[in-house]
N, C-alpha and C. Protein backbone atom coordinates (compact mmCIF):
# COMPACT_ATOMS: atom_id res chain seq x y z
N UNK A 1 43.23 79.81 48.53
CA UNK A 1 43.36 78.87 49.61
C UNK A 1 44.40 79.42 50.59
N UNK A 2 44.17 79.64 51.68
CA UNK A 2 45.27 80.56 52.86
C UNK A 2 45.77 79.21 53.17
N UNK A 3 47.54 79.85 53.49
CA UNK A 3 48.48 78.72 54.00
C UNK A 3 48.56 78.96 55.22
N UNK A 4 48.96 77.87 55.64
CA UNK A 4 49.79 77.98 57.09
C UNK A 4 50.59 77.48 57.71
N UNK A 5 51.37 78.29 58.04
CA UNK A 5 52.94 77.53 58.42
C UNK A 5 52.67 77.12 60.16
N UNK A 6 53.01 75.98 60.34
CA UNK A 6 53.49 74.96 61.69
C UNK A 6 54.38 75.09 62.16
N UNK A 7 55.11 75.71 63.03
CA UNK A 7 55.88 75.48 64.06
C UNK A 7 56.46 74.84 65.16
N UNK A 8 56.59 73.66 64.74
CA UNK A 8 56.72 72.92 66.14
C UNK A 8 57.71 71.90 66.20
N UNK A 9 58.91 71.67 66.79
CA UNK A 9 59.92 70.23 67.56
C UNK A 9 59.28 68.82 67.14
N UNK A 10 57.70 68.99 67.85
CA UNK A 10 57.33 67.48 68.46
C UNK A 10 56.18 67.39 67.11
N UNK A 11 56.31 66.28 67.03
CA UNK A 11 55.73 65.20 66.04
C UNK A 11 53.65 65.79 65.69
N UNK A 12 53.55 65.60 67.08
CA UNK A 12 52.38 65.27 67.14
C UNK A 12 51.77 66.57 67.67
N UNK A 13 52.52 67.50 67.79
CA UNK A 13 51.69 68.79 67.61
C UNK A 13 51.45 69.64 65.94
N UNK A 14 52.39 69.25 64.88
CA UNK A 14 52.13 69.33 64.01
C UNK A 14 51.22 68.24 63.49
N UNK A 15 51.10 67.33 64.01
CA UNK A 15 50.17 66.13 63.16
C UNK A 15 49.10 66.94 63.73
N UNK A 16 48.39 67.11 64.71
CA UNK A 16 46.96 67.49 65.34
C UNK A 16 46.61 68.99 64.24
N UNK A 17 47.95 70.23 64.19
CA UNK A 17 47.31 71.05 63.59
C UNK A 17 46.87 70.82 62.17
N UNK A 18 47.67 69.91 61.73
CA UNK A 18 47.69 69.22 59.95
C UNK A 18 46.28 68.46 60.16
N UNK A 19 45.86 68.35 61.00
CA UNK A 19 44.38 66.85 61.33
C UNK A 19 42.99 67.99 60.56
N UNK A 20 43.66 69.15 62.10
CA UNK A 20 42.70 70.10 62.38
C UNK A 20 41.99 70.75 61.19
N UNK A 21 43.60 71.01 60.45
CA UNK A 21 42.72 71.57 59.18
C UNK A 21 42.70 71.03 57.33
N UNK A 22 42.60 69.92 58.20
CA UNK A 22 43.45 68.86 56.37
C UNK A 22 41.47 69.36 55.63
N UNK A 23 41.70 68.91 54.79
CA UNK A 23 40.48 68.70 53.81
C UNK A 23 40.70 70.22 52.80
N UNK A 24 39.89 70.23 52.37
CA UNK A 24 39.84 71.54 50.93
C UNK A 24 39.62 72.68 51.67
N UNK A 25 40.73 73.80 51.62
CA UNK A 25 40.19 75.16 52.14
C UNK A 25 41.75 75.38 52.96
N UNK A 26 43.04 75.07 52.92
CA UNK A 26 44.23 75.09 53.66
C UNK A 26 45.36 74.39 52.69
N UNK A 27 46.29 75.25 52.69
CA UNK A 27 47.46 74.63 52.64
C UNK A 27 48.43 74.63 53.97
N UNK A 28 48.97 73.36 54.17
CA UNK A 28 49.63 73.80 55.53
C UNK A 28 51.59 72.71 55.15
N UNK A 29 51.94 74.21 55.41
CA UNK A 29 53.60 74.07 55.49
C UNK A 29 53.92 73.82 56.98
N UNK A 30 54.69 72.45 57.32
CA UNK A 30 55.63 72.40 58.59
C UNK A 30 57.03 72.74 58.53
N UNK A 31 57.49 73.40 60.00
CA UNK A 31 58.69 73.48 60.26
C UNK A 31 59.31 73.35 61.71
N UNK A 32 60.29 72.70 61.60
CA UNK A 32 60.66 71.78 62.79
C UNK A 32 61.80 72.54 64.01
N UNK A 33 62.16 73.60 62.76
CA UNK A 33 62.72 74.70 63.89
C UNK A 33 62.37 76.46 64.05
N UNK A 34 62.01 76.92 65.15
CA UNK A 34 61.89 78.22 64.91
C UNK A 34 62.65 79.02 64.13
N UNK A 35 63.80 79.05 64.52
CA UNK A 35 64.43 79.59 63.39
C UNK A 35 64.74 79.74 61.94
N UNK A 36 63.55 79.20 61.50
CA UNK A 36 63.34 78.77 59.83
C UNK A 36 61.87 79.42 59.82
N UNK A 37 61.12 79.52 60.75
CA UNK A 37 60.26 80.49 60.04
C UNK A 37 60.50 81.67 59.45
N UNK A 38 60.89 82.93 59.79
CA UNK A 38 61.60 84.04 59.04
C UNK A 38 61.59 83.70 57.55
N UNK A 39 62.58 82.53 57.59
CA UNK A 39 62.81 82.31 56.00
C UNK A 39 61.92 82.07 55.21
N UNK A 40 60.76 81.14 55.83
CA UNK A 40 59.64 80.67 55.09
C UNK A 40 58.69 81.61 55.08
N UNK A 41 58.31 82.50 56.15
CA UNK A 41 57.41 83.59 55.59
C UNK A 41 57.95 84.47 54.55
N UNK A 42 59.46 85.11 54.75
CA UNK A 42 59.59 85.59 53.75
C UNK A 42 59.67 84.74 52.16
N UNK A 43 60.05 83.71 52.40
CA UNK A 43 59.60 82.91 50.59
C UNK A 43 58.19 82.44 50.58
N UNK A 44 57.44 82.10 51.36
CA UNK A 44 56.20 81.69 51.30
C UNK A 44 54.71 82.76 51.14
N UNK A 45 55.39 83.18 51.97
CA UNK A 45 53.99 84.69 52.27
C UNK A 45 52.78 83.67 53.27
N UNK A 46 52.87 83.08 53.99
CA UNK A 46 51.60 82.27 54.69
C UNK A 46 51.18 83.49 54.76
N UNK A 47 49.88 82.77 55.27
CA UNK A 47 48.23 83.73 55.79
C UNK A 47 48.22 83.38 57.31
N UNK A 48 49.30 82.79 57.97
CA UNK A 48 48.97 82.92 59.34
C UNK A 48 50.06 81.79 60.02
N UNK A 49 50.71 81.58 61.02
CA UNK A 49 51.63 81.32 61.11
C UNK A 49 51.34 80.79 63.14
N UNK A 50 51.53 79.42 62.69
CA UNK A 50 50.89 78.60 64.39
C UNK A 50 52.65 78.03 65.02
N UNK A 51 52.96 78.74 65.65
CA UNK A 51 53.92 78.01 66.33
C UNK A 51 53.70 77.92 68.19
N UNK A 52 54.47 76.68 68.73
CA UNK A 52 54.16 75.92 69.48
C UNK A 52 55.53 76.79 70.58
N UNK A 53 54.92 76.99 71.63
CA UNK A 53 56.07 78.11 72.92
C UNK A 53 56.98 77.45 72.62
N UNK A 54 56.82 75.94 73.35
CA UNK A 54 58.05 75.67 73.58
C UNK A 54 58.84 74.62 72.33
N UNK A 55 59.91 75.40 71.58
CA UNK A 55 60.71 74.71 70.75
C UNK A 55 62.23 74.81 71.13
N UNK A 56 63.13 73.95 70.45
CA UNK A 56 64.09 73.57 71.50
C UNK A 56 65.19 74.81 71.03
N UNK A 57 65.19 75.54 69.59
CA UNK A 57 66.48 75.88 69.12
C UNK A 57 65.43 78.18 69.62
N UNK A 58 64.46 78.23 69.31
CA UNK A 58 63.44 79.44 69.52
C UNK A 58 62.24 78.79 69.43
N UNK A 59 61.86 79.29 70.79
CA UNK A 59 60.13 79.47 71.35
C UNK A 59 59.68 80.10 70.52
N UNK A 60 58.05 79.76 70.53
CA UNK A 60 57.28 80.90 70.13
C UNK A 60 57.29 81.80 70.60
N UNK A 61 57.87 82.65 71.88
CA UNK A 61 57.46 84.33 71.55
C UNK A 61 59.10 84.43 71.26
N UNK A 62 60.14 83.70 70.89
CA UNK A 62 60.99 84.33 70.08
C UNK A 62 60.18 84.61 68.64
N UNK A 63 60.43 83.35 68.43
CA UNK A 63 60.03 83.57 66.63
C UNK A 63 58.70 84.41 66.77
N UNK A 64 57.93 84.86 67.62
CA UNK A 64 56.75 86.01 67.65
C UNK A 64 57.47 87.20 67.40
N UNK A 65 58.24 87.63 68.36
CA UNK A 65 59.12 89.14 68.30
C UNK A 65 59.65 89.00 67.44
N UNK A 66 60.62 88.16 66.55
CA UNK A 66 61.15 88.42 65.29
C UNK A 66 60.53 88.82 64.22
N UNK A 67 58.98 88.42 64.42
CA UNK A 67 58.59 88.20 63.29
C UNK A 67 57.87 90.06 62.98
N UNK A 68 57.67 90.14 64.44
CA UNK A 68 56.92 91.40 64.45
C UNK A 68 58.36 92.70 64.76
N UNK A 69 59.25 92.14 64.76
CA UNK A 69 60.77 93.22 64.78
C UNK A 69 60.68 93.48 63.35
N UNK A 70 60.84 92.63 62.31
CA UNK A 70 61.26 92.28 61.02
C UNK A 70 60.04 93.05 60.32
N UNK A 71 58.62 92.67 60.47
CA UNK A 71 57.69 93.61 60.42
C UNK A 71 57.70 94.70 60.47
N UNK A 72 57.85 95.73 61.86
CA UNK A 72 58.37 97.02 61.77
C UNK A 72 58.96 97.67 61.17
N UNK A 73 60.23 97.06 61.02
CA UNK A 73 61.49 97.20 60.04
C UNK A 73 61.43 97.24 58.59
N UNK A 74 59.62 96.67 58.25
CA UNK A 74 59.43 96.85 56.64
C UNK A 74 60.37 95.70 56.22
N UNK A 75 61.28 95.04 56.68
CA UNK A 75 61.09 93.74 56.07
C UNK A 75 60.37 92.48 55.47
N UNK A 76 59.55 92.43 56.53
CA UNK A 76 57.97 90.93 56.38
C UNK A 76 56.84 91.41 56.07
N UNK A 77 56.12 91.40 55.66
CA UNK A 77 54.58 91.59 55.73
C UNK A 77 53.96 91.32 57.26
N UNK A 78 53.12 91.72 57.40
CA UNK A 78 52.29 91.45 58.68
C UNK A 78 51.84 89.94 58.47
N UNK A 79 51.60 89.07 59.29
CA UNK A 79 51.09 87.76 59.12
C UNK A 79 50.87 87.59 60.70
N UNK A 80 49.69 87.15 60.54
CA UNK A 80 48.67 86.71 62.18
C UNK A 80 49.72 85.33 62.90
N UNK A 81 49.93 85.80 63.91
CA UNK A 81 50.08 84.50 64.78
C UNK A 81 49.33 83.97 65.58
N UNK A 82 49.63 82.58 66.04
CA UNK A 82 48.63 81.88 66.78
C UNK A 82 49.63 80.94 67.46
N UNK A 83 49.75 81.63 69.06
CA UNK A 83 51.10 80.41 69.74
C UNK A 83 50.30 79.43 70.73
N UNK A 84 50.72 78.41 70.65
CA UNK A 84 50.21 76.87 71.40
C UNK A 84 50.87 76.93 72.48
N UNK A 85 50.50 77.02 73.64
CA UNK A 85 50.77 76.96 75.02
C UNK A 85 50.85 75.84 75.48
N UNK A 86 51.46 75.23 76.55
CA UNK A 86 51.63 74.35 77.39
C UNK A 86 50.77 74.54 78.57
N UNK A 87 50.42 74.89 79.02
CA UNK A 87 49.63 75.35 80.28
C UNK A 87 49.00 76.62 80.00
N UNK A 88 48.09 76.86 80.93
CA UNK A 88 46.91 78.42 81.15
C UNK A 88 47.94 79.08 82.14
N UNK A 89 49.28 78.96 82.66
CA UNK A 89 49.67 79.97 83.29
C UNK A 89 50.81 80.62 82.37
N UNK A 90 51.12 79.86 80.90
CA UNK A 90 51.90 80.20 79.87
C UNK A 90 51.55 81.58 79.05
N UNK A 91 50.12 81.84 79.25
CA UNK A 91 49.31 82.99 78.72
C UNK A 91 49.75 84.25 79.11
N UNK A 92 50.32 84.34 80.59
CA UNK A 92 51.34 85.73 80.81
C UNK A 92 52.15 85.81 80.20
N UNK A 93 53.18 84.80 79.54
CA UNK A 93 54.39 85.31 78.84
C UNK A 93 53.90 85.47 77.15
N UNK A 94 52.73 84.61 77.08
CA UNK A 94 52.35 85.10 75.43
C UNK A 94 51.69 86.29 75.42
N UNK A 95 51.41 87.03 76.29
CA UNK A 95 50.83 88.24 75.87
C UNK A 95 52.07 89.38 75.43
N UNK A 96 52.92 88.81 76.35
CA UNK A 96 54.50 90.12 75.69
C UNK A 96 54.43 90.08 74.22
N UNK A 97 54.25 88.74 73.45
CA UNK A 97 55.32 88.19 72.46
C UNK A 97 54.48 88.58 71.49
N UNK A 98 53.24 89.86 71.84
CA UNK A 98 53.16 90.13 70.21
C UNK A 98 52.13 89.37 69.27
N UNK A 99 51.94 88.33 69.72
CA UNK A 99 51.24 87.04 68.93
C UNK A 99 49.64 87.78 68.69
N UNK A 100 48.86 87.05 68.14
CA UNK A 100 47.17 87.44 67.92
C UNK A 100 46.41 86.98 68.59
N UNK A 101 46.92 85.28 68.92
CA UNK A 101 46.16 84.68 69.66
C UNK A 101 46.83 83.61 69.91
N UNK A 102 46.10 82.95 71.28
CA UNK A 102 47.02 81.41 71.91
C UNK A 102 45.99 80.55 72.54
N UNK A 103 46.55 79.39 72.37
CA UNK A 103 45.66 78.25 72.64
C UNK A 103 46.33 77.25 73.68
N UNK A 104 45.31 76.85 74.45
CA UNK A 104 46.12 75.89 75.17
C UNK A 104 46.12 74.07 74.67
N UNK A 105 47.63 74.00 74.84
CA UNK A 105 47.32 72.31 74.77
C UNK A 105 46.53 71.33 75.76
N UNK A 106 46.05 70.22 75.35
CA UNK A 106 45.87 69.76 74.09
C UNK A 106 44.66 70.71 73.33
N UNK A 107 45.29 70.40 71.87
CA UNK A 107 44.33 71.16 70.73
C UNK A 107 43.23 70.86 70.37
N UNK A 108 42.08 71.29 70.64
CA UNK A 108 40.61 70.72 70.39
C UNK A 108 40.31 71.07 68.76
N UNK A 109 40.71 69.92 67.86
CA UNK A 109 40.60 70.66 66.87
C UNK A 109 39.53 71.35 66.21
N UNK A 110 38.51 71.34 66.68
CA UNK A 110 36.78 72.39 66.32
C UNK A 110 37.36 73.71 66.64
N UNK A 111 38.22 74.03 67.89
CA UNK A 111 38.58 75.44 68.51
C UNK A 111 39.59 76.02 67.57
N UNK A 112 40.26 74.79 67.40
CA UNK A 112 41.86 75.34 66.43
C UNK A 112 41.18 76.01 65.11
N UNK A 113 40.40 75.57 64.29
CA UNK A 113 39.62 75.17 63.25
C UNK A 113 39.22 76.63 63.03
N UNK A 114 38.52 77.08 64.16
CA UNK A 114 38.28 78.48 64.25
C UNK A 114 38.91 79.35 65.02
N UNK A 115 39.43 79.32 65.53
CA UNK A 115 40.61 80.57 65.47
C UNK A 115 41.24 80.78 64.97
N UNK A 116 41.70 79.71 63.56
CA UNK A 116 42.10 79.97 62.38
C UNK A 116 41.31 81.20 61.77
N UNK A 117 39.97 80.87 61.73
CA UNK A 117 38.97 81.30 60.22
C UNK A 117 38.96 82.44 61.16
N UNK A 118 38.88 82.87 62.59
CA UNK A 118 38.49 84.31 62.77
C UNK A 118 39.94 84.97 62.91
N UNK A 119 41.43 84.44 62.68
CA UNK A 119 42.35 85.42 62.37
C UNK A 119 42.31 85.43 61.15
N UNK A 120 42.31 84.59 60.18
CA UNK A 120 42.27 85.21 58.59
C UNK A 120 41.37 85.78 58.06
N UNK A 121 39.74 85.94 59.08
CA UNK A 121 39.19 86.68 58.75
C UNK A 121 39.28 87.86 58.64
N UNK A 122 39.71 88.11 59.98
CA UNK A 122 40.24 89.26 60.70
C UNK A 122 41.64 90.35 60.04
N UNK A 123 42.44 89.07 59.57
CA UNK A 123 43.40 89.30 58.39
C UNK A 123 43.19 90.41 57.38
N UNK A 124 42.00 89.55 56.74
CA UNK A 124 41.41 90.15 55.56
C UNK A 124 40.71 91.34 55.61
N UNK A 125 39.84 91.82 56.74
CA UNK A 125 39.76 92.68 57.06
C UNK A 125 40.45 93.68 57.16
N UNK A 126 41.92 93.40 57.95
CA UNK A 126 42.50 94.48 58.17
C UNK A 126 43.83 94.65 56.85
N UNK A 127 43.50 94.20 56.06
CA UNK A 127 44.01 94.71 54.65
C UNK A 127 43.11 95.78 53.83
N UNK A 128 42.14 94.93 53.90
CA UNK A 128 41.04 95.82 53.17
C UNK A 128 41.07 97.38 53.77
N UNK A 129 41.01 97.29 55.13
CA UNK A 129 41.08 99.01 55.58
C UNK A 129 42.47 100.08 55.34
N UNK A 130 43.06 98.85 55.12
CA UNK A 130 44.72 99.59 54.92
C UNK A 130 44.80 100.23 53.73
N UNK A 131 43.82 99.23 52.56
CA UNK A 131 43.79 99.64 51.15
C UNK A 131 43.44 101.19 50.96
N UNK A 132 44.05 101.55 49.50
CA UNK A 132 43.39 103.41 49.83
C UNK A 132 42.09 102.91 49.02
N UNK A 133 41.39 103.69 49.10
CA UNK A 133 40.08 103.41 47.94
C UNK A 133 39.67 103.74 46.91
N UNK A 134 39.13 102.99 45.95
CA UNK A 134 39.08 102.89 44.63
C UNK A 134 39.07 104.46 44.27
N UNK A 135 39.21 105.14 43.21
CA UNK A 135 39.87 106.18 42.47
C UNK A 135 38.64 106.10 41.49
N UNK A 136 38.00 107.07 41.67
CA UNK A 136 36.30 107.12 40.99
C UNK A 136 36.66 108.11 39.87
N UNK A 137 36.11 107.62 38.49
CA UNK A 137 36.80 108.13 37.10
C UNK A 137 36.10 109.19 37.26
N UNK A 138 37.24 110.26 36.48
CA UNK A 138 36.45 111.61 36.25
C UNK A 138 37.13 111.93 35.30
N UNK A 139 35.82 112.41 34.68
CA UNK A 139 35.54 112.65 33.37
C UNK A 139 35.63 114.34 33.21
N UNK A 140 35.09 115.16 31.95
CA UNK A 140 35.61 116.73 31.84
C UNK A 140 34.99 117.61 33.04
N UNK A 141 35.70 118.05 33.45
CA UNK A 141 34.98 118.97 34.22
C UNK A 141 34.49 119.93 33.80
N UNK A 142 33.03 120.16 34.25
CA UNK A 142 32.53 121.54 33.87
C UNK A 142 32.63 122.67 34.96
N UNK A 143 32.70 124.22 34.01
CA UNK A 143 32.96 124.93 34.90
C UNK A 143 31.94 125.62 35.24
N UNK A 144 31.97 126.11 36.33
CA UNK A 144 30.35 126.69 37.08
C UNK A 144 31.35 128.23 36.76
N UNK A 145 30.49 129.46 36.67
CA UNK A 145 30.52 130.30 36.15
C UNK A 145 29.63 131.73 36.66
């Protein structure tokens, strides 16, 4: 079951993403300040990580660049983001921040729903290619002669 951590100040942008994806197939962790994600991906390990631009203590493309600084650095694992915009002219500053993908408010949750399933798809994918590949048994060798 892939988790996912919430990012957001206001009430009711975590209630809509918790709406979006409640039922069997999600676990979803909230957090009320940016600056506590770090901590929770590193104790949690989510599968994908939705925070909202504007939070009062770090925005989403802070907590984006941290997450992908800390990444680099071989600290974090890679984990997909997905930042919630305030407006369609907010989309210039989320493209700096690193993120996977962004949505504008309000959240249509059918759209949220799936841009979930095609970053953890996408996720999963790009583990699988990272993997080295299976190690095919070998047995005595014969010698040609």
């Amino acid at each position: 079951m892939p988790t996912v951590l919430v990012a957001s100040d206001a009430n009711w942008v975590r209630d809509h993403v918790r709406a979006a994806l409640c039922g069997p197939g999600f676990e979803v962790i909230e957090v009320e300040r940016g600056r506590d994600v770090r901590n929770v991906v590193e104790e949690r390990h989510p599968d994908l990580v939705v925070v909202d631009l504007q939070i009062a203590n770090m925005g989403g493309m802070a907590v984006a660049l941290d997450l992908r600084l800390e990444e680099s650095g071989g600290r974090l694992p890679h984990v997909p983001i997905l930042i919630l915009l305030d407006r369609e002219a907010d989309r210039f500053l989320a493209r700096r921040s690193a993120a996977d993908a962004m949505l504008v408010k309000p959240i249509d949750p059918g759209t949220l729903r799936r841009t979930v399933k095609t970053l953890l798809a996408a996720e999963e994918e790009r583990r699988r290619a990272a993997e080295p590949p299976p190690e095919t048994p070998s047995g005595p060798q014969e010698e040609v002669g």
